[in-house]
N, C-alpha and C. Protein backbone atom coordinates (compact mmCIF):
# COMPACT_ATOMS: atom_id res chain seq x y z
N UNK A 1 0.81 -1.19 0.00
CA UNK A 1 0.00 0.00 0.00
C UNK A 1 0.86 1.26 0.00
N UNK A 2 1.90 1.06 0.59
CA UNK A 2 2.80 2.55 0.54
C UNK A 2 3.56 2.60 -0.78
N UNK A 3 3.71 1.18 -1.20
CA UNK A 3 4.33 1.99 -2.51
C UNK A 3 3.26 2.64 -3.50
N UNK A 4 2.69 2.52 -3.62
CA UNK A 4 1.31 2.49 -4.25
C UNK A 4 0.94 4.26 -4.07
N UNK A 5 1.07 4.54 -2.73
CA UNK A 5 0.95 5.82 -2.29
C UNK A 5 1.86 6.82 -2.64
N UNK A 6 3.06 6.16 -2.86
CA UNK A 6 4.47 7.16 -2.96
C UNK A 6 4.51 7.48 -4.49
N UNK A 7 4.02 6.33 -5.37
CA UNK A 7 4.03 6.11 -6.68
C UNK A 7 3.18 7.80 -7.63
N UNK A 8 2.15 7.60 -6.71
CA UNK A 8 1.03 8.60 -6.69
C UNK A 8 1.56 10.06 -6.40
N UNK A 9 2.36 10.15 -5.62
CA UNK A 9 2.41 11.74 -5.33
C UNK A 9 3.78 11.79 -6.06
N UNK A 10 4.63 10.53 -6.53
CA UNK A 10 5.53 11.06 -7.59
C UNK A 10 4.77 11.52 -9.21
N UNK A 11 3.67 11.00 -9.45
CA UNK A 11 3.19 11.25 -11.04
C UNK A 11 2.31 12.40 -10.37
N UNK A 12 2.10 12.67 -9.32
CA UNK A 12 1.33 14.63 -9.12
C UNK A 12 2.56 15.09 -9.21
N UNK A 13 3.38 14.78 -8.63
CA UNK A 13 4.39 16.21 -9.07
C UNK A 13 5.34 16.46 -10.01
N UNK A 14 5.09 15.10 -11.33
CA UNK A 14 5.24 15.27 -12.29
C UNK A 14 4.15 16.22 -13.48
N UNK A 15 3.16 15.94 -12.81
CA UNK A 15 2.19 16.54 -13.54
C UNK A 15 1.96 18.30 -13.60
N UNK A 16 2.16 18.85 -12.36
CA UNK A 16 2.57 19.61 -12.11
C UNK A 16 3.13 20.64 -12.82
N UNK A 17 2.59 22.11 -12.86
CA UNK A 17 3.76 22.85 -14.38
C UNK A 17 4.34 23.44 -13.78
N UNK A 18 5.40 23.80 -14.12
CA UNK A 18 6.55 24.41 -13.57
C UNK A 18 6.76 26.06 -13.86
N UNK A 19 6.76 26.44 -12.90
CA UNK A 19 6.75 28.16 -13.14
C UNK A 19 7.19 28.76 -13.76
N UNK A 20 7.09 29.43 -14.59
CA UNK A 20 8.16 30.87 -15.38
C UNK A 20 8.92 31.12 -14.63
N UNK A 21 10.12 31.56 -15.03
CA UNK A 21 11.02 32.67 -13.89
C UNK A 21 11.72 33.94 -14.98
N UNK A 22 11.45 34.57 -13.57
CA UNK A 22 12.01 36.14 -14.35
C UNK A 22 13.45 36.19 -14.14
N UNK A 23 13.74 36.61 -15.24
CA UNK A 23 15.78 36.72 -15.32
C UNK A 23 16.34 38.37 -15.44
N UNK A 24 17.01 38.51 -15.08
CA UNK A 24 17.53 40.08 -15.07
C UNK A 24 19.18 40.06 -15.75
N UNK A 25 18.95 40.83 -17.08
CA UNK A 25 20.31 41.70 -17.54
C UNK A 25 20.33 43.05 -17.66
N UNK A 26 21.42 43.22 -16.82
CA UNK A 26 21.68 44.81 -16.87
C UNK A 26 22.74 45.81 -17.72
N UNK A 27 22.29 46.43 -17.80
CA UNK A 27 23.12 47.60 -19.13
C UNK A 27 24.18 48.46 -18.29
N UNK A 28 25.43 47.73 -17.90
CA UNK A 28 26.39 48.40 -17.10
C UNK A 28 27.75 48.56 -18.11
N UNK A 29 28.45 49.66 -17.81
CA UNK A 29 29.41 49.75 -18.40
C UNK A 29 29.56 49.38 -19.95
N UNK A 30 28.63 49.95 -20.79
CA UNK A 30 28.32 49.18 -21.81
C UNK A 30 28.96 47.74 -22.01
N UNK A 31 28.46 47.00 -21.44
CA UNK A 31 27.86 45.84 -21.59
C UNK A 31 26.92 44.60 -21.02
N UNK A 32 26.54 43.99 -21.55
CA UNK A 32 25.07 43.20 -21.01
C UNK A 32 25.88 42.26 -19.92
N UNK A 33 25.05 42.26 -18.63
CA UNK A 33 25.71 41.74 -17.55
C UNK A 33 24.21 40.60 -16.75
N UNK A 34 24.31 39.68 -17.09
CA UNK A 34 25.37 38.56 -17.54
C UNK A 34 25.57 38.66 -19.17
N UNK A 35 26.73 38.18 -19.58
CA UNK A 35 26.74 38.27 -20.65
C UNK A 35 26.32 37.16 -21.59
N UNK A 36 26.23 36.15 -20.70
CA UNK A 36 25.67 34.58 -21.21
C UNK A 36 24.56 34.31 -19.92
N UNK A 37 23.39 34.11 -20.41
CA UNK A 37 22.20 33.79 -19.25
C UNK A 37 21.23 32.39 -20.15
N UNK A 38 21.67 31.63 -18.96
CA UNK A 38 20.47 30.70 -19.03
C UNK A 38 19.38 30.63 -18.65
N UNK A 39 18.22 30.33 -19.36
CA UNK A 39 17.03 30.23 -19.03
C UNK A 39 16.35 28.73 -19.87
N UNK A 40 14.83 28.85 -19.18
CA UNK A 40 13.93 27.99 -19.89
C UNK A 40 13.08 28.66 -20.71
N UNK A 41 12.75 27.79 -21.47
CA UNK A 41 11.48 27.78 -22.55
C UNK A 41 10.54 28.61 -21.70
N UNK A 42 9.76 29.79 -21.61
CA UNK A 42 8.94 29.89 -21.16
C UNK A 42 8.83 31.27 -20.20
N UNK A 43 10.67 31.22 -19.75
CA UNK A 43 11.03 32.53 -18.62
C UNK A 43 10.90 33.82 -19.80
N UNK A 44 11.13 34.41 -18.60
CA UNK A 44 10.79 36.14 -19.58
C UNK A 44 12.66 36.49 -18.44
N UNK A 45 12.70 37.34 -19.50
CA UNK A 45 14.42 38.42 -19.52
C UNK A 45 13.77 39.92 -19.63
N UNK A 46 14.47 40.20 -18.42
CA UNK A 46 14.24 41.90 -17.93
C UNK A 46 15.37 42.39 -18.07
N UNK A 47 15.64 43.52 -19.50
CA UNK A 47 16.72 44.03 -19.73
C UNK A 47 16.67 45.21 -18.84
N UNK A 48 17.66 45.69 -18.09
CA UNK A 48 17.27 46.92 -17.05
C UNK A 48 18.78 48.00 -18.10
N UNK A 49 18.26 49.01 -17.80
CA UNK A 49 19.43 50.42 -18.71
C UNK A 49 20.12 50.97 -17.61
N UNK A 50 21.17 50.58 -16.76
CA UNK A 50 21.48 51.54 -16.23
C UNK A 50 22.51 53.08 -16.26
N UNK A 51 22.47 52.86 -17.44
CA UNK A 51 23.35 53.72 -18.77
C UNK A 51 22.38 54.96 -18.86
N UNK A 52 23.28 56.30 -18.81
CA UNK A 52 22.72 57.42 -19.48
C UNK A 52 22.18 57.14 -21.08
N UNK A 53 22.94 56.57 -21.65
CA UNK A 53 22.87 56.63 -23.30
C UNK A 53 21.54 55.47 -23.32
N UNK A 54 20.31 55.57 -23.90
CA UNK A 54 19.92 54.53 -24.73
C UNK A 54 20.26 53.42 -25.29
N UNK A 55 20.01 52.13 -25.22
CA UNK A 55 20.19 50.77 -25.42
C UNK A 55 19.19 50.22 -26.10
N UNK A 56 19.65 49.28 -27.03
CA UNK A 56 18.14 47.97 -27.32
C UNK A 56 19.28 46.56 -26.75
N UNK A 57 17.78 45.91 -26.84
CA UNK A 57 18.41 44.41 -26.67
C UNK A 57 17.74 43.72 -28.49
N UNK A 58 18.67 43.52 -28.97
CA UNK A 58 17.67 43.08 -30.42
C UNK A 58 18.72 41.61 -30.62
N UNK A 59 17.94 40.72 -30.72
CA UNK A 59 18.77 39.20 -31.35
C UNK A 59 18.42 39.48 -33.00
N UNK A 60 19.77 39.01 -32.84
CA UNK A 60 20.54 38.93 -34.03
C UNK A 60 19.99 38.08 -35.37
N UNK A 61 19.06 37.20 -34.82
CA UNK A 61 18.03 36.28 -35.74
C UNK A 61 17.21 36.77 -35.99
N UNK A 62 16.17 38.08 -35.21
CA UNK A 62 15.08 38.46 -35.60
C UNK A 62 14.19 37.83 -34.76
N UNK A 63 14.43 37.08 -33.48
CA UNK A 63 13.34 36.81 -32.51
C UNK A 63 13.28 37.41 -31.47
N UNK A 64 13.72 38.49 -31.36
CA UNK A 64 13.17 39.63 -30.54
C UNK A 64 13.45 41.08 -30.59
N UNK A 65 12.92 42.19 -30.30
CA UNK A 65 13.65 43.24 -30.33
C UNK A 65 13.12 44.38 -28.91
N UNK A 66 13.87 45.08 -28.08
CA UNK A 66 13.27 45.42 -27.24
C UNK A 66 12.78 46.97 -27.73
N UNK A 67 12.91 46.91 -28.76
CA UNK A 67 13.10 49.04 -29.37
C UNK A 67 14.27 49.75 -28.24
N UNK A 68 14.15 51.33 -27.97
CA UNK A 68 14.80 51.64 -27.22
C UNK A 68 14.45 51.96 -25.62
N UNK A 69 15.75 51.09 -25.02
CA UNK A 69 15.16 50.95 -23.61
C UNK A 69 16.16 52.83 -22.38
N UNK A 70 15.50 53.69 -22.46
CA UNK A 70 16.04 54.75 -21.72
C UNK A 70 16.53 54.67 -20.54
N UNK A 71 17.48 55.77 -20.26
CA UNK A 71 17.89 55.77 -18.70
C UNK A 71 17.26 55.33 -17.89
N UNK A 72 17.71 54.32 -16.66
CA UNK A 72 16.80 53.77 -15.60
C UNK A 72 15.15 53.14 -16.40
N UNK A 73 15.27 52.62 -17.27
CA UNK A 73 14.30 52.11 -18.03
C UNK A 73 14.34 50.57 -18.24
N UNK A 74 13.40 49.68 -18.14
CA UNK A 74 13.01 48.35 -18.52
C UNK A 74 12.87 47.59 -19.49
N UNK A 75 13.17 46.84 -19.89
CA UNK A 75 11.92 46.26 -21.34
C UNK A 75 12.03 43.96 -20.78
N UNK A 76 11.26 44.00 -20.85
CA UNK A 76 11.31 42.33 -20.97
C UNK A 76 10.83 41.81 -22.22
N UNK A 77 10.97 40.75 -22.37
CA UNK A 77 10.87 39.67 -23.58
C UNK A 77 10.43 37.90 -22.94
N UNK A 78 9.68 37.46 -23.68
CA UNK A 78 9.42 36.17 -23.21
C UNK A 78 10.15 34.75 -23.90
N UNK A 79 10.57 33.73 -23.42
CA UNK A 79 11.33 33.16 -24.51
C UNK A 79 10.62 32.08 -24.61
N UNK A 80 10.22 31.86 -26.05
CA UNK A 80 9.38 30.81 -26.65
C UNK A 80 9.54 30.02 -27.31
N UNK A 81 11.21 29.89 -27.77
CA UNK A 81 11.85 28.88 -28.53
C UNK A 81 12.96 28.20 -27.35
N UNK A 82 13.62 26.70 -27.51
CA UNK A 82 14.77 26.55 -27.14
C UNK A 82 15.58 26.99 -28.30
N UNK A 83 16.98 27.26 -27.74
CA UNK A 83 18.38 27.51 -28.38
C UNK A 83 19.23 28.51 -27.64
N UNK A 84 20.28 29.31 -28.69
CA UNK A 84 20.83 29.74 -28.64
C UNK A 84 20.68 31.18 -28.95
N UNK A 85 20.41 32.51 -28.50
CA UNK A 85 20.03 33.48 -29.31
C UNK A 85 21.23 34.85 -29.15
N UNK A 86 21.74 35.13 -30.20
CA UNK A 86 22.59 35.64 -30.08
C UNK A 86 22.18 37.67 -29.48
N UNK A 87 22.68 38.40 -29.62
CA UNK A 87 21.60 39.86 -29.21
C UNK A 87 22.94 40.85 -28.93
N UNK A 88 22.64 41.90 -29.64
CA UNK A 88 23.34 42.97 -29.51
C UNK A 88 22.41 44.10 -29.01
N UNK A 89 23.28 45.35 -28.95
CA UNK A 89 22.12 46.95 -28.63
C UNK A 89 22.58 47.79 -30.48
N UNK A 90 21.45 47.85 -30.93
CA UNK A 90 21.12 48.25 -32.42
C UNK A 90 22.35 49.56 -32.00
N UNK A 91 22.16 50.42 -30.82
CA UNK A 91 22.47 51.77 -31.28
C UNK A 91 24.44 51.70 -30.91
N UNK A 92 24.86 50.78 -30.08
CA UNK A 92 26.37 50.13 -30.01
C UNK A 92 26.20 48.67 -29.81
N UNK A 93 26.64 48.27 -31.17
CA UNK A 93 27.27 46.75 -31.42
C UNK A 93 27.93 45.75 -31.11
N UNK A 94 28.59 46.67 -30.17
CA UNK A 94 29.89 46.16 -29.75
C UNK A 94 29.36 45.57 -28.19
N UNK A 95 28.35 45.84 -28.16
CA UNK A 95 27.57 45.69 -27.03
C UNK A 95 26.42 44.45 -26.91
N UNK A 96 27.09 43.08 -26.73
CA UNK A 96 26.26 41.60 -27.24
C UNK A 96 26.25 41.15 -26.00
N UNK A 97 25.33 40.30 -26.09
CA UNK A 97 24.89 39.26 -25.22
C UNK A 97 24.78 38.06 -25.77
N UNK A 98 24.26 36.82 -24.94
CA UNK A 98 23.36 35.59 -25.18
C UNK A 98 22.97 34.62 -24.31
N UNK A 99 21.51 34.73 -24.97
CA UNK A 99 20.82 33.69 -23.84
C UNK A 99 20.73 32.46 -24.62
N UNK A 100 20.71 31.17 -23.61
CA UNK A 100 20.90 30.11 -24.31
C UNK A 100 19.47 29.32 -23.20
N UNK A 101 18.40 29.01 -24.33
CA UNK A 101 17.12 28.64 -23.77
C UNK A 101 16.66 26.96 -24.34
N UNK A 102 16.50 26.18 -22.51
CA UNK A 102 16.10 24.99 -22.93
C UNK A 102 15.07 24.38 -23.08
């Protein structure tokens, strides 16, 4: 009977969905900090500006773009593919990131 029982609350908490989580990159010293962030299928990425100058976060494939994110300003994105996504700031280049989503 107990295995029977244990069996049971292992396939509930398989069943179970697993939460989003919110991830944070920040716009320091021109550049994206972390500069490599992992996430899941599903989390959302909060680009934060803490830069006088204007920033985007735009991947390099065309699956996301944040437009321009201003001083002390926000933008998030949700990630809906796995991979690899590469991402620069449109207005300095030199200024990349990447999230790598499973």
């Amino acid at each position: 009977m107990k295995c029977i029982i244990a069996g049971l609350v292992v396939a509930a908490n398989l069943a179970a969905p697993v939460a989003a989580e919110e991830h944070r990159v920040t716009i320091r010293g021109m550049a994206f900090q972390p500069s490599v962030l992992k996430v899941a299928v599903g989390d959302t990425v909060v680009f934060a500006n803490t830069r006088r100058a204007a920033h985007t976060a735009t991947a390099t494939d065309g699956a996301f773009d944040t437009g321009r994110i201003g001083s002390g300003k926000v933008a998030g994105i949700e990630i809906t593919n796995a991979g690899t996504i590469h991402y620069i700031c449109d207005y300095h280049p030199s200024v990349q990131g990447r999230i790598v989503a499973n």
